[in-house]
C-alpha atoms as a PDB file:
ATOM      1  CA  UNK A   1      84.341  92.347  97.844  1.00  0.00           C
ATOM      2  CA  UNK A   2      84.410  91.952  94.003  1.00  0.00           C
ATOM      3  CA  UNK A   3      83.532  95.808  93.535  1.00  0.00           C
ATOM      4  CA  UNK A   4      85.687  97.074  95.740  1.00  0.00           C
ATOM      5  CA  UNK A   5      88.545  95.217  94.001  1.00  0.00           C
ATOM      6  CA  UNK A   6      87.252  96.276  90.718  1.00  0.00           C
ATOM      7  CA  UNK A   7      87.126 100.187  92.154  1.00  0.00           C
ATOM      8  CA  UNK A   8      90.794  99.911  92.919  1.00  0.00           C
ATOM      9  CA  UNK A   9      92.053  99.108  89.795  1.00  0.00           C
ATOM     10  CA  UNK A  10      89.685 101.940  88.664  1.00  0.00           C
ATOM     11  CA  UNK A  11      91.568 103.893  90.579  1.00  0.00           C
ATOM     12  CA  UNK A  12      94.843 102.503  89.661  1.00  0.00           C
ATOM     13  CA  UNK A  13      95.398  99.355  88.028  1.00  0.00           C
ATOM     14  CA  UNK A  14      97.346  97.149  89.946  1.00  0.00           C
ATOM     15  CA  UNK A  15      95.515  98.011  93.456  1.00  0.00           C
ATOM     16  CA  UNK A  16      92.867  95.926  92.938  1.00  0.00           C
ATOM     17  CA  UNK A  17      95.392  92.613  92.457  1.00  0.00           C
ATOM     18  CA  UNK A  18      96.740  93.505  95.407  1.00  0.00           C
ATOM     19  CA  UNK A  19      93.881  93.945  97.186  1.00  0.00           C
ATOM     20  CA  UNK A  20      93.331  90.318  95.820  1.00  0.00           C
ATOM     21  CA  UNK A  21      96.520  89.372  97.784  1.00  0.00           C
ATOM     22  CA  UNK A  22      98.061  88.803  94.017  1.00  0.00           C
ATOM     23  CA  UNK A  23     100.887  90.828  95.048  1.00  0.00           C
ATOM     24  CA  UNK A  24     103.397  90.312  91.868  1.00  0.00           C
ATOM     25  CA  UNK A  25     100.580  90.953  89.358  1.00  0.00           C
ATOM     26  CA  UNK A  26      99.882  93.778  91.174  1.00  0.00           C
ATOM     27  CA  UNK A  27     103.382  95.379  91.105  1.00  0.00           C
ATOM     28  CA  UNK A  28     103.859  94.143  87.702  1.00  0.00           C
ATOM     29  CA  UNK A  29     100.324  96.120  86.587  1.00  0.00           C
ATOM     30  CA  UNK A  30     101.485  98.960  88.222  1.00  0.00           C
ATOM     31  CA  UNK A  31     104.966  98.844  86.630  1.00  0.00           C
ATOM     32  CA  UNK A  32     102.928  98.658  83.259  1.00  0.00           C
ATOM     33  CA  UNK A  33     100.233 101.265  83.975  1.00  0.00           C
ATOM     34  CA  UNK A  34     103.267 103.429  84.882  1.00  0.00           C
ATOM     35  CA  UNK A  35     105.277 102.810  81.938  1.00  0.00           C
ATOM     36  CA  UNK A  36     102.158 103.660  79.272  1.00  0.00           C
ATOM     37  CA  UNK A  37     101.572 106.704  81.180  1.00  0.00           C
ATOM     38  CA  UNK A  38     105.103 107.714  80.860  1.00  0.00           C
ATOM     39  CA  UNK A  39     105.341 106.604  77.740  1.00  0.00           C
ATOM     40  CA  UNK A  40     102.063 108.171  76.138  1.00  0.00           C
ATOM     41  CA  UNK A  41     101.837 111.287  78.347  1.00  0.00           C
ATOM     42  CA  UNK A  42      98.365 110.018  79.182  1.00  0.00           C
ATOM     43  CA  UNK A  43      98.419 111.987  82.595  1.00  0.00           C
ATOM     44  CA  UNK A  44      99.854 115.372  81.182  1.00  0.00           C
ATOM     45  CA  UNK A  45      97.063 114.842  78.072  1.00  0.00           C
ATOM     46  CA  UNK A  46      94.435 114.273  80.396  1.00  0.00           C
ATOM     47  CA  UNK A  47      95.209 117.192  82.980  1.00  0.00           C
ATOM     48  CA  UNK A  48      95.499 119.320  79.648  1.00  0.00           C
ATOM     49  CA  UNK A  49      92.164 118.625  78.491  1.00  0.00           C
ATOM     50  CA  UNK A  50      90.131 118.821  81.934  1.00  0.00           C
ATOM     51  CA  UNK A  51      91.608 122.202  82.220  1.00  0.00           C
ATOM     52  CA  UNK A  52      89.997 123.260  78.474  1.00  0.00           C
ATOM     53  CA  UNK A  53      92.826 122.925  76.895  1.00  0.00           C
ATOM     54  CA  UNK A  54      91.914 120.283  74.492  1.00  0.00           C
ATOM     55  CA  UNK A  55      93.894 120.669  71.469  1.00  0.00           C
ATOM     56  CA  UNK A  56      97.494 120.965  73.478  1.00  0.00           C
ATOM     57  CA  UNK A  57      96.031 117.610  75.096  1.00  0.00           C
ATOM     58  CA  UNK A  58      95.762 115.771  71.852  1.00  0.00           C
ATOM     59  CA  UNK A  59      99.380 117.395  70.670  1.00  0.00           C
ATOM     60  CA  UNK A  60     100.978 116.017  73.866  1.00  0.00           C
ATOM     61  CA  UNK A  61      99.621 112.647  73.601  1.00  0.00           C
ATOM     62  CA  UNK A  62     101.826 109.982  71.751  1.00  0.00           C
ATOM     63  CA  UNK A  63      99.868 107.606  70.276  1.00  0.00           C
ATOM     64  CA  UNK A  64     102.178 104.768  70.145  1.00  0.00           C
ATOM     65  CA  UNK A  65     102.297 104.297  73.447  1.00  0.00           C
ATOM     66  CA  UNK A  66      98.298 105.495  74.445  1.00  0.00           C
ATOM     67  CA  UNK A  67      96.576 103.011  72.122  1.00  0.00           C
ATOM     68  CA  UNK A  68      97.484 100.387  74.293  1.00  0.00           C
ATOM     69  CA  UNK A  69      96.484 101.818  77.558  1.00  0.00           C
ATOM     70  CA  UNK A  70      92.263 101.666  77.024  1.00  0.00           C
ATOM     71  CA  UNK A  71      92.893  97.770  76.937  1.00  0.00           C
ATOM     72  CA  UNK A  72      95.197  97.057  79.566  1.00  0.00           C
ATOM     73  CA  UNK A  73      92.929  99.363  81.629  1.00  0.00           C
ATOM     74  CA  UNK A  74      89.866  97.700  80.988  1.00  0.00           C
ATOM     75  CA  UNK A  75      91.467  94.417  81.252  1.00  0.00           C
ATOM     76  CA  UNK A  76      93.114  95.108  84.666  1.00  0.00           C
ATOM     77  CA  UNK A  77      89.447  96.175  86.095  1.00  0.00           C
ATOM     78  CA  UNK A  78      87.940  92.613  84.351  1.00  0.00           C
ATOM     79  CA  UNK A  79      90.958  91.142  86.064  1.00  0.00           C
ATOM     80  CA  UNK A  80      90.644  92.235  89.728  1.00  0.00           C
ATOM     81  CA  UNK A  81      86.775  91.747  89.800  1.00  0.00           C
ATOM     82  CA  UNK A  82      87.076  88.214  88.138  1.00  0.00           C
ATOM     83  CA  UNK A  83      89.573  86.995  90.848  1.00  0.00           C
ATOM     84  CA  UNK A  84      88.254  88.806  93.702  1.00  0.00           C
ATOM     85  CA  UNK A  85      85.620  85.856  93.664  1.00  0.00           C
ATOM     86  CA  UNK A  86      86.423  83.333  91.171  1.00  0.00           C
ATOM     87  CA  UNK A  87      83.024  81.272  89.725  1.00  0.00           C
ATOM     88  CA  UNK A  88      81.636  83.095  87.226  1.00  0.00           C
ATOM     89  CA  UNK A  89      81.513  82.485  83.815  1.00  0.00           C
ATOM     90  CA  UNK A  90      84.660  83.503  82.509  1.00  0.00           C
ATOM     91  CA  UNK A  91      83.373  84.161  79.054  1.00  0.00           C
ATOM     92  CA  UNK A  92      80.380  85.779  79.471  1.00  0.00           C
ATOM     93  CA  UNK A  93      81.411  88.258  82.263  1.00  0.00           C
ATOM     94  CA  UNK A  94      84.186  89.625  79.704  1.00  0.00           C
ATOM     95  CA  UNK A  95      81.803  90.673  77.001  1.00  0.00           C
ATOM     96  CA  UNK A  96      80.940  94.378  78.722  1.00  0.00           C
ATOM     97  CA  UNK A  97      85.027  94.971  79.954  1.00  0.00           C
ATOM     98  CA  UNK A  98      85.668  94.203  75.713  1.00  0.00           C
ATOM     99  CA  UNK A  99      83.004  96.217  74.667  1.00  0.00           C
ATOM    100  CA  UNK A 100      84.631  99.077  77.414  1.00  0.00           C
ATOM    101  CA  UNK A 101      87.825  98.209  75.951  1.00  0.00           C
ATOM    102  CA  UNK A 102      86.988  98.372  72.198  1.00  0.00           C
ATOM    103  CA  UNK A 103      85.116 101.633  73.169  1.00  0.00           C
ATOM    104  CA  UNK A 104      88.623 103.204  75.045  1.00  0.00           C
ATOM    105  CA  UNK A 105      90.311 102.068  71.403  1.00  0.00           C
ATOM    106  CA  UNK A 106      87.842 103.378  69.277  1.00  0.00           C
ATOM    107  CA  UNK A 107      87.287 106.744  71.531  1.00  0.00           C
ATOM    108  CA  UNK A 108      91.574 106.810  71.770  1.00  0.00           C
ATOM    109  CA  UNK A 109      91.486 106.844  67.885  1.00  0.00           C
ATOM    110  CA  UNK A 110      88.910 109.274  66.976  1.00  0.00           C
ATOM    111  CA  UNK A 111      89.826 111.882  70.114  1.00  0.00           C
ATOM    112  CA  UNK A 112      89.989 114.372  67.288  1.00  0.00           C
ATOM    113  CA  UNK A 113      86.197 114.657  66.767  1.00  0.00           C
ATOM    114  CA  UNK A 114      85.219 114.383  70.369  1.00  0.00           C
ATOM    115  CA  UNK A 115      84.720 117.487  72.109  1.00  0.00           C
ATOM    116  CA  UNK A 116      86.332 116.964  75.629  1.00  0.00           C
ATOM    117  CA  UNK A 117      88.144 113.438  74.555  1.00  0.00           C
ATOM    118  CA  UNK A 118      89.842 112.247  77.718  1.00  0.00           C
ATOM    119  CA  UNK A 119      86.411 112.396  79.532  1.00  0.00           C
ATOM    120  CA  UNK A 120      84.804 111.049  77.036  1.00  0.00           C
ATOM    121  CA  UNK A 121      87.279 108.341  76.225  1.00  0.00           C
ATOM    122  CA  UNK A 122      87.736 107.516  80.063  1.00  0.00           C
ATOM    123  CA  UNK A 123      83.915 106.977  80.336  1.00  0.00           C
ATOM    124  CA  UNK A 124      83.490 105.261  77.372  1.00  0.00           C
ATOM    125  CA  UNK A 125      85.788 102.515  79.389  1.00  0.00           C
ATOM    126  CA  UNK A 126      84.436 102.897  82.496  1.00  0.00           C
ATOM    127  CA  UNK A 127      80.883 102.633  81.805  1.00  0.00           C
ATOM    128  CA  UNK A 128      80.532  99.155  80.669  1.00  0.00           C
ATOM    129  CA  UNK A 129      83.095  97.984  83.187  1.00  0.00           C
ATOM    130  CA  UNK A 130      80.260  99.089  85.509  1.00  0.00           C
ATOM    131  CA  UNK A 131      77.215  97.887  83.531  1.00  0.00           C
ATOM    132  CA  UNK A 132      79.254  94.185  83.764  1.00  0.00           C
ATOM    133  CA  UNK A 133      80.277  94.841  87.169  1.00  0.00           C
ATOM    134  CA  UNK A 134      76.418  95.499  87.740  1.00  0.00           C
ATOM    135  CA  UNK A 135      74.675  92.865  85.713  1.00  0.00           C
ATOM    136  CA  UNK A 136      77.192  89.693  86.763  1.00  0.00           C
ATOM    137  CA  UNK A 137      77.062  90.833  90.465  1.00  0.00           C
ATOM    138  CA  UNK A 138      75.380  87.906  91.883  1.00  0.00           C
ATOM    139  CA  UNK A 139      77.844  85.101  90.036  1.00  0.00           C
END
């Protein structure tokens, strides 16, 4: 139940609150995720870059508004698989979604040296959401 709550907001974030049955926070984190994808272009930027097009992708991007996205994501995933089944430690669960989130900042920051940096800064997010996801299963 937690995982599949966590997948959603993976997916989108927002769906996994909902799938919570938190219905406003979910609307509200889609009304955000929305926003900071309009805002930064993340969506044209990343469709850009999967298609080789990497240095269009980093032209379209606008900063302002994608440095806050790696965060929000990460937190939005920590959120929905906290509450799915509320218990565990609340600070020691968070430590691998902030490491995934400091990664998305870092990875959002220096996407001029990586080679394909949407992938790479998408899975330097995801992965650690998982390895928590993984290694706090059983709280």
């Amino acid at each position: 139940m937690r995982n599949i709550a966590a997948l959603f907001s993976l997916l989108m974030p927002g769906f996994g609150q909902i799938y919570n049955k938190q219905f406003i926070k979910g609307i509200a984190f889609l009304v955000i995720e929305h926003f900071d994808n309009w805002t930064g272009n993340i969506n044209k930027a990343i469709q850009l870059d999967l298609n080789g097009f990497h240095h269009q992708a980093l032209e379209s991007v606008m900063y302002d508004g994608m440095l806050f996205y790696p965060g929000f994501y990460v937190y939005a995933v920590w959120d929905a698989w906290y509450y799915a089944k509320m218990g565990a430690n609340k600070v020691l669960t968070t430590i691998p979604f902030l490491i995934g989130g400091f990664l998305g900042e870092f990875g959002a920051i220096f996407a001029r040296k990586l080679p394909i940096p949407a992938l790479t800064v998408g899975l330097l997010m995801i992965i650690p959401s998982i390895v928590g996801m993984v290694i706090f299963r059983k709280q």
